[in-house]
C-alpha atoms as a PDB file:
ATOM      1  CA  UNK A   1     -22.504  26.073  29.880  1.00  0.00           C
ATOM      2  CA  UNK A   2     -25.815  26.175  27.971  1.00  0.00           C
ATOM      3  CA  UNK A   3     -27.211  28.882  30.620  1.00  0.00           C
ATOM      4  CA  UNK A   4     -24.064  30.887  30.010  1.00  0.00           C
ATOM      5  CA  UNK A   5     -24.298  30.884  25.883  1.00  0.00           C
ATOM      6  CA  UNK A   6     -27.823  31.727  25.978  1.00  0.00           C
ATOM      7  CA  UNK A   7     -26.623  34.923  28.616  1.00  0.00           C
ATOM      8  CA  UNK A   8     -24.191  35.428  25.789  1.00  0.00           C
ATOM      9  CA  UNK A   9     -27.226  35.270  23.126  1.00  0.00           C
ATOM     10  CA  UNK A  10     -29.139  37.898  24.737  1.00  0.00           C
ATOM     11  CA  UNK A  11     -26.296  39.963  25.131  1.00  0.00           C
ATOM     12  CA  UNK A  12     -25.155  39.738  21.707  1.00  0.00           C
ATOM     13  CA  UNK A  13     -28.883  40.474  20.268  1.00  0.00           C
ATOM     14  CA  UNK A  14     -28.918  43.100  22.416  1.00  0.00           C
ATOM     15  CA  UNK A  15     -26.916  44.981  20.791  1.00  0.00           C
ATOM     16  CA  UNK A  16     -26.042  46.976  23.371  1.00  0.00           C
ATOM     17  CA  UNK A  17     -22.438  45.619  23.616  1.00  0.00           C
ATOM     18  CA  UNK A  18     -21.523  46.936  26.424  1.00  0.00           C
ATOM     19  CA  UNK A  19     -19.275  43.751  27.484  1.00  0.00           C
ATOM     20  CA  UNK A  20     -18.712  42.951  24.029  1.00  0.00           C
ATOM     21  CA  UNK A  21     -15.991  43.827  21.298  1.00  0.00           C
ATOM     22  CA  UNK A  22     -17.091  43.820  18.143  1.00  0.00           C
ATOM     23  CA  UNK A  23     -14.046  42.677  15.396  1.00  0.00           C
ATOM     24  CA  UNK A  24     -14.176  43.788  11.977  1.00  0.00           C
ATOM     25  CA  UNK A  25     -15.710  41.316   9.538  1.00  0.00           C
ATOM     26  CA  UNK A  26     -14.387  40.396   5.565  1.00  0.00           C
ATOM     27  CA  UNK A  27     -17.491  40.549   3.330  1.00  0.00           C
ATOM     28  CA  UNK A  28     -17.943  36.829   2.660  1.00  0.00           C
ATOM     29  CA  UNK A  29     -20.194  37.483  -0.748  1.00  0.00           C
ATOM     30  CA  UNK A  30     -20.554  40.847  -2.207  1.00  0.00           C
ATOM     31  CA  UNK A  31     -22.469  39.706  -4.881  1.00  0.00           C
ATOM     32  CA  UNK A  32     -26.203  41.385  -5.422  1.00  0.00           C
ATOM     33  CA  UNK A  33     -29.387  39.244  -4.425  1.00  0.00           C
ATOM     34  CA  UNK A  34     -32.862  40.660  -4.723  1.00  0.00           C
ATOM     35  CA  UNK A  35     -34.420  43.661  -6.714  1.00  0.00           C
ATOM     36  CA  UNK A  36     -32.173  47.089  -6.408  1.00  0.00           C
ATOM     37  CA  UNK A  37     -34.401  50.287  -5.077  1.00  0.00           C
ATOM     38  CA  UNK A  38     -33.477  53.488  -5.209  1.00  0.00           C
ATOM     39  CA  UNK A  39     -32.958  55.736  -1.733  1.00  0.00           C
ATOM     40  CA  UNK A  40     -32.105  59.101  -1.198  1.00  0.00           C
ATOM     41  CA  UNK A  41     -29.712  58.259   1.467  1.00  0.00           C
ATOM     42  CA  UNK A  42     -25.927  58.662   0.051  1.00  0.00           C
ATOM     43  CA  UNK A  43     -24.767  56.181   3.192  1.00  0.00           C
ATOM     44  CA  UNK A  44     -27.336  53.114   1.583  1.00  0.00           C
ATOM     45  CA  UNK A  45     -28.093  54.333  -2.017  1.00  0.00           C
ATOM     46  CA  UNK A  46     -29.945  50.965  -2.545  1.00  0.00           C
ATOM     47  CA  UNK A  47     -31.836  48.698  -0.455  1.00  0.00           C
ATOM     48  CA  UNK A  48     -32.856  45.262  -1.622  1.00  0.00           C
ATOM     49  CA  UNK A  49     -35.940  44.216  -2.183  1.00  0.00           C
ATOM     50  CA  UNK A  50     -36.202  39.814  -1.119  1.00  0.00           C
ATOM     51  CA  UNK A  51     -32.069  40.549  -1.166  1.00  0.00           C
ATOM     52  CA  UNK A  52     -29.307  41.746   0.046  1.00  0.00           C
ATOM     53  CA  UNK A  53     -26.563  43.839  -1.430  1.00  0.00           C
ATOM     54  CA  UNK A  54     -23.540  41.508   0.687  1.00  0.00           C
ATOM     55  CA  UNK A  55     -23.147  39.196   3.246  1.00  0.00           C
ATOM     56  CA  UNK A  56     -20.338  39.043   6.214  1.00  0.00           C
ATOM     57  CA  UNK A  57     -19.996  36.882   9.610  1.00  0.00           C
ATOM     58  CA  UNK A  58     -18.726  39.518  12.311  1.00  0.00           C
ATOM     59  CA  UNK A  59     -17.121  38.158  15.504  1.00  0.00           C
ATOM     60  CA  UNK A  60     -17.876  39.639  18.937  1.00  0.00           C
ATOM     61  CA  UNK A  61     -16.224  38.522  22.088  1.00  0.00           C
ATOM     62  CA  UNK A  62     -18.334  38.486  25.020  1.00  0.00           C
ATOM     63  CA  UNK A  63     -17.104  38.639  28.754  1.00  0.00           C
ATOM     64  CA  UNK A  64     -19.488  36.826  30.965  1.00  0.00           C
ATOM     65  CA  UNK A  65     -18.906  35.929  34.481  1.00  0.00           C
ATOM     66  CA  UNK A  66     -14.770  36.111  33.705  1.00  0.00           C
ATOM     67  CA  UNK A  67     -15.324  33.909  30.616  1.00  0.00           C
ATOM     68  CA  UNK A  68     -14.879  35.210  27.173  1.00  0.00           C
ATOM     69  CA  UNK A  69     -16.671  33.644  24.005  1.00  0.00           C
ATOM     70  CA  UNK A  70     -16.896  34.361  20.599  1.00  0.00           C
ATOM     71  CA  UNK A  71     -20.147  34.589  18.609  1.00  0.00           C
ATOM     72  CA  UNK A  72     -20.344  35.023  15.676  1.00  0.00           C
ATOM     73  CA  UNK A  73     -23.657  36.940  13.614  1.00  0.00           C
ATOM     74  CA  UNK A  74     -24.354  36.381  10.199  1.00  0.00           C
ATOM     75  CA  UNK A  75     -25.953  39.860   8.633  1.00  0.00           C
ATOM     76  CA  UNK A  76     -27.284  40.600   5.579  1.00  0.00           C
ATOM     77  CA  UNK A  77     -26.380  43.990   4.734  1.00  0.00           C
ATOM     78  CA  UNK A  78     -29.062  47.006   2.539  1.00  0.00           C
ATOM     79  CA  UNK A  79     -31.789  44.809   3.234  1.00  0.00           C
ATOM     80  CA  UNK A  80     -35.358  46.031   1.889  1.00  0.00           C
ATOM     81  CA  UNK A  81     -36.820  44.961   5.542  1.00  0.00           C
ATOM     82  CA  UNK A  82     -34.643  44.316   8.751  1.00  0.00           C
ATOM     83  CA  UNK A  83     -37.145  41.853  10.006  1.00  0.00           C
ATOM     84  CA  UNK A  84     -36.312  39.367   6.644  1.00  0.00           C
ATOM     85  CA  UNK A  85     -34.528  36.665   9.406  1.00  0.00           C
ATOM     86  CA  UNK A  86     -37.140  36.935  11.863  1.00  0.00           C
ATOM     87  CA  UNK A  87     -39.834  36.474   9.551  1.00  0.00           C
ATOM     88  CA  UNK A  88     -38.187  33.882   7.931  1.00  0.00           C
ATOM     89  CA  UNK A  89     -38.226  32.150  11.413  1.00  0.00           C
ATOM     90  CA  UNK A  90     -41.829  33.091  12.248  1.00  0.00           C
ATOM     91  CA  UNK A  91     -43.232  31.748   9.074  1.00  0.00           C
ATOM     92  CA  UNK A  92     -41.399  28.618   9.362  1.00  0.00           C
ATOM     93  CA  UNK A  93     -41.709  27.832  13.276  1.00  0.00           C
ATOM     94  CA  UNK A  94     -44.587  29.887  14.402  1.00  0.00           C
ATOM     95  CA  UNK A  95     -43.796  32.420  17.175  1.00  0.00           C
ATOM     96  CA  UNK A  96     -40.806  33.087  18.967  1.00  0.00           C
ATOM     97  CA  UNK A  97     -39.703  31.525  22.471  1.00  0.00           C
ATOM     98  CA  UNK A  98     -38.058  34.706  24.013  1.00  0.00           C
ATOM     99  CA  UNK A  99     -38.468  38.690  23.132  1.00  0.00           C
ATOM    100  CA  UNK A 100     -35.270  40.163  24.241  1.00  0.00           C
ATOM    101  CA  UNK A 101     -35.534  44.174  24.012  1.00  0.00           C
ATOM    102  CA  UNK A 102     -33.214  46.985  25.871  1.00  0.00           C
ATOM    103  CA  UNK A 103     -35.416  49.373  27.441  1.00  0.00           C
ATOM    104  CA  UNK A 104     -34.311  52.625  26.721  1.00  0.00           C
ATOM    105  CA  UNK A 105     -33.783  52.143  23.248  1.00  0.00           C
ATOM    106  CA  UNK A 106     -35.855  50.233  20.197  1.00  0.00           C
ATOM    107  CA  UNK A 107     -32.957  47.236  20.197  1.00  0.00           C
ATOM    108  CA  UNK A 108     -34.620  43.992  20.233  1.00  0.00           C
ATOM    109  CA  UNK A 109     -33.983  40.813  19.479  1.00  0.00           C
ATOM    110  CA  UNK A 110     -36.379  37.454  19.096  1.00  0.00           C
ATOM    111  CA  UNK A 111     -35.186  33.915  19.683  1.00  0.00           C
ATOM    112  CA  UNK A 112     -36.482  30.250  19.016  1.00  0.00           C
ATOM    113  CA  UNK A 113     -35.392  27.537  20.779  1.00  0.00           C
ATOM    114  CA  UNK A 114     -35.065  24.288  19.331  1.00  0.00           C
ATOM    115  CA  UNK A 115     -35.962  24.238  15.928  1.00  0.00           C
ATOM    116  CA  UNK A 116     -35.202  22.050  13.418  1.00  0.00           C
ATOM    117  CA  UNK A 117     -33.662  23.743  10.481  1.00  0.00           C
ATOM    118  CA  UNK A 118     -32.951  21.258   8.010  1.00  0.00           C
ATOM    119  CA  UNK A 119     -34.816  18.227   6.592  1.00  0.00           C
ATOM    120  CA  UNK A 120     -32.144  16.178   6.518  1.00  0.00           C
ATOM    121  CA  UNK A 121     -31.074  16.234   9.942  1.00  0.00           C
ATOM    122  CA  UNK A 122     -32.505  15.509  13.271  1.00  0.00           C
ATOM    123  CA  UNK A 123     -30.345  18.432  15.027  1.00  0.00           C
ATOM    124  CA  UNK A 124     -32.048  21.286  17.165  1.00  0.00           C
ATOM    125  CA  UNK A 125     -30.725  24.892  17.159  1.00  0.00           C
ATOM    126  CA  UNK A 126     -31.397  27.733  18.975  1.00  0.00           C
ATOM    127  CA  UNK A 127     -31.608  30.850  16.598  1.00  0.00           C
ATOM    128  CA  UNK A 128     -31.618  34.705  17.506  1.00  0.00           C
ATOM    129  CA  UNK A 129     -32.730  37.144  14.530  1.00  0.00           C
ATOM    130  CA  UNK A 130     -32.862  40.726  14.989  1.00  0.00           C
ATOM    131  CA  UNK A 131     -31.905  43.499  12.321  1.00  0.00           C
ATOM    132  CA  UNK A 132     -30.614  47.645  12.519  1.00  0.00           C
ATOM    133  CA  UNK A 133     -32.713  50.198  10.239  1.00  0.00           C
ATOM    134  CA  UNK A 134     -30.814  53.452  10.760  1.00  0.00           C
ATOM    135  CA  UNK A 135     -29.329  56.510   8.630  1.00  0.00           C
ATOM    136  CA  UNK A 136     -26.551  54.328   8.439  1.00  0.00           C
ATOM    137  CA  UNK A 137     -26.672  50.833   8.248  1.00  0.00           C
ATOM    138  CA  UNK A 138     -29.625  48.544   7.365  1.00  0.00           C
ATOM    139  CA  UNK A 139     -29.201  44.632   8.043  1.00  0.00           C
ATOM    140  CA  UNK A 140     -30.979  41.388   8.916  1.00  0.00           C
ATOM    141  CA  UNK A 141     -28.957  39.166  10.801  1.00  0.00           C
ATOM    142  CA  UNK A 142     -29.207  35.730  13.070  1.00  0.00           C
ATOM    143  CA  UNK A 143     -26.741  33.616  15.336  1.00  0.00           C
ATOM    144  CA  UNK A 144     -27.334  30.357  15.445  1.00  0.00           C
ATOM    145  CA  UNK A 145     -25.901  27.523  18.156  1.00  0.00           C
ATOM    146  CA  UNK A 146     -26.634  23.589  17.693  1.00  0.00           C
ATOM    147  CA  UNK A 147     -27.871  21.454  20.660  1.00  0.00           C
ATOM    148  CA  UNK A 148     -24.005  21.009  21.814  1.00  0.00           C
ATOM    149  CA  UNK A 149     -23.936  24.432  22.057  1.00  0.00           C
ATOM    150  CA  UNK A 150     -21.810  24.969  19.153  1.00  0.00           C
ATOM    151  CA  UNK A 151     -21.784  28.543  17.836  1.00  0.00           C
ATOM    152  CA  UNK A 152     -22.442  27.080  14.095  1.00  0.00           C
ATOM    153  CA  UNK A 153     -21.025  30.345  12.561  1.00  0.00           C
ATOM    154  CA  UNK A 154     -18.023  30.479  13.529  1.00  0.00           C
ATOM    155  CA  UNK A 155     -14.907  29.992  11.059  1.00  0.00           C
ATOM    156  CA  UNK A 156     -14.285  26.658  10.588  1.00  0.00           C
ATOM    157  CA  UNK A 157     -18.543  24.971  11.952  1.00  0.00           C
ATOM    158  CA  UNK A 158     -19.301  22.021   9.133  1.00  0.00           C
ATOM    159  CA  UNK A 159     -23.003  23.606   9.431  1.00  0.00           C
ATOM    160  CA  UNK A 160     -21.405  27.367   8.196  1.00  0.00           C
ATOM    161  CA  UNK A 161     -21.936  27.625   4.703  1.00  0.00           C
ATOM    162  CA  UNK A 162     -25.642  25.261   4.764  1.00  0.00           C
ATOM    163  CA  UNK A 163     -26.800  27.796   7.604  1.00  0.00           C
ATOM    164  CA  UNK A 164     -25.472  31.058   5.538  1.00  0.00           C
ATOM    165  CA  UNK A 165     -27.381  29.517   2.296  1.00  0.00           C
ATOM    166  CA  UNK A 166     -31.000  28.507   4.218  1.00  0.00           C
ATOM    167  CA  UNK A 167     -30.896  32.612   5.293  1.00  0.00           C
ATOM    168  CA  UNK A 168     -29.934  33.424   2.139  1.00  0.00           C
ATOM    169  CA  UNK A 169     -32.393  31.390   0.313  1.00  0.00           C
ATOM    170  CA  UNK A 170     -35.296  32.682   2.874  1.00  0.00           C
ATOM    171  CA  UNK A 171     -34.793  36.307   2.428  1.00  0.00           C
ATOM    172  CA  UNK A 172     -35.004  35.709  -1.690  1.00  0.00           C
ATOM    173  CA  UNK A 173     -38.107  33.674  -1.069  1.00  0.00           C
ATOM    174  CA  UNK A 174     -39.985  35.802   1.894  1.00  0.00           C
ATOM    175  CA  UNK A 175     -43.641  36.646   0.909  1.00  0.00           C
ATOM    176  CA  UNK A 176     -45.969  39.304   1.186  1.00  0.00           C
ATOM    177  CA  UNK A 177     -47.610  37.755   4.366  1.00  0.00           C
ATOM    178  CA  UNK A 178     -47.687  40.458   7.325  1.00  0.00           C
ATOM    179  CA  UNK A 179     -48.691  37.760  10.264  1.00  0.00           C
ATOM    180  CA  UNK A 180     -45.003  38.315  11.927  1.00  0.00           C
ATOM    181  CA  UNK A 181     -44.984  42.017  11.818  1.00  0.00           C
ATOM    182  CA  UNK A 182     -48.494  42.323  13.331  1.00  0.00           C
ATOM    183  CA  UNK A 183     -47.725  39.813  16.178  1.00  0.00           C
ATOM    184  CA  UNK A 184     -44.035  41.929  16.594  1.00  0.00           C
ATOM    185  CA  UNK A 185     -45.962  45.356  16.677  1.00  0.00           C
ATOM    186  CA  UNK A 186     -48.215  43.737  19.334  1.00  0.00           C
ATOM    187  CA  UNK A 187     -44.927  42.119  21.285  1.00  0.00           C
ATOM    188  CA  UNK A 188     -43.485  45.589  21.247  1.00  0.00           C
ATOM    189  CA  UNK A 189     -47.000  47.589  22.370  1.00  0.00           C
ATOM    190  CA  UNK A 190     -46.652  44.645  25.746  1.00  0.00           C
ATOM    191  CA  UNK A 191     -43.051  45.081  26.420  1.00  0.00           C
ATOM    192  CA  UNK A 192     -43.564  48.776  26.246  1.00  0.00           C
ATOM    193  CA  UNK A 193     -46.948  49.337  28.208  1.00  0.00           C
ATOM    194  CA  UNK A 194     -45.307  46.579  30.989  1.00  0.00           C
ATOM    195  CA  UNK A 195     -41.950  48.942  31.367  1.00  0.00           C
ATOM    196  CA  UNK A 196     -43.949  51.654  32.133  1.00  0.00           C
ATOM    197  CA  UNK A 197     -46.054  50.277  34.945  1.00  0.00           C
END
């Protein structure tokens, strides 16, 4: 089972969902976070700066191996910086267990594996963060599964609402500190110069 959520994981991050249906999601909190900049894009007239303009939890069912399962990603939509969740993660827990990146396109995705995300508890999670910068659409988002391999965004998870609020409460706080986007840049120059060999 674990082996088959974390195919699910990578498949999901991919975002490539080419076994995947992606359901349309309510906007959980439309209420503003973070400072308001300007664009000159009509689609995303603001971004947010350590913010978001909304949140939402979208379901995708995945087919793998004739099973179906639902995950469900937390995003963060007109973010300032699509990399807010994976920073967030790479300040807190260092660097990531697994880089997860299609190859003909610029979709990645970085994981950690067993992290502890909360004082308060003991429990491990494993935790993919990517985000989408486009004309379009620009969001940071995560999934997150506990140690039972529970996906702990999913409608009615007891951990829902504490795992939406550390996210939210990391993107207000992130800093100025540019560690995570070097060691990303680098990840990306590896995966790209490996491909080509």
């Amino acid at each position: 089972m674990k082996q088959r959520i974390l195919i699910a994981l990578h498949l999901m991050l991919l975002v490539s969902f080419s076994s995947c249906v992606i359901f349309p999601a309510k906007v959980e909190n439309s209420n503003e976070v973070g400072k308001r900049v300007k664009t000159s894009n009509p689609a995303l007239p603001y971004l947010y700066k350590n913010g978001y303009k909304d949140y939402e939890v979208k379901p995708f069912l995945s087919i793998i191996e004739m099973d179906s399962i639902y995950i469900h990603e937390l995003r963060f939509n007109a973010v300032y910086s699509y990399g807010y969740t994976e920073k967030a993660l790479f300040d807190k827990f260092g660097r990531w267990d697994i880089y997860v990146r299609t190859c003909l396109e610029c979709e990645e995705s970085f994981i950690w594996n067993n992290i502890k995300l909360f004082k308060d508890s003991d429990e491990l999670y494993t935790v993919g963060a990517s985000g989408i910068s486009n004309c379009d659409e620009a969001y940071a988002s995560v999934v997150v599964f506990n140690s039972k391999q529970e996906d702990c965004l999913s409608e009615n998870h007891e951990q829902r609402d504490a795992i939406i609020e550390y996210f939210s409460r990391a993107i207000r706080h992130a800093n100025n500190n540019m560690t995570f986007f070097r060691e990303a840049h680098d990840q990306r120059r590896d995966f790209v110069k490996i491909n080509k060999e």
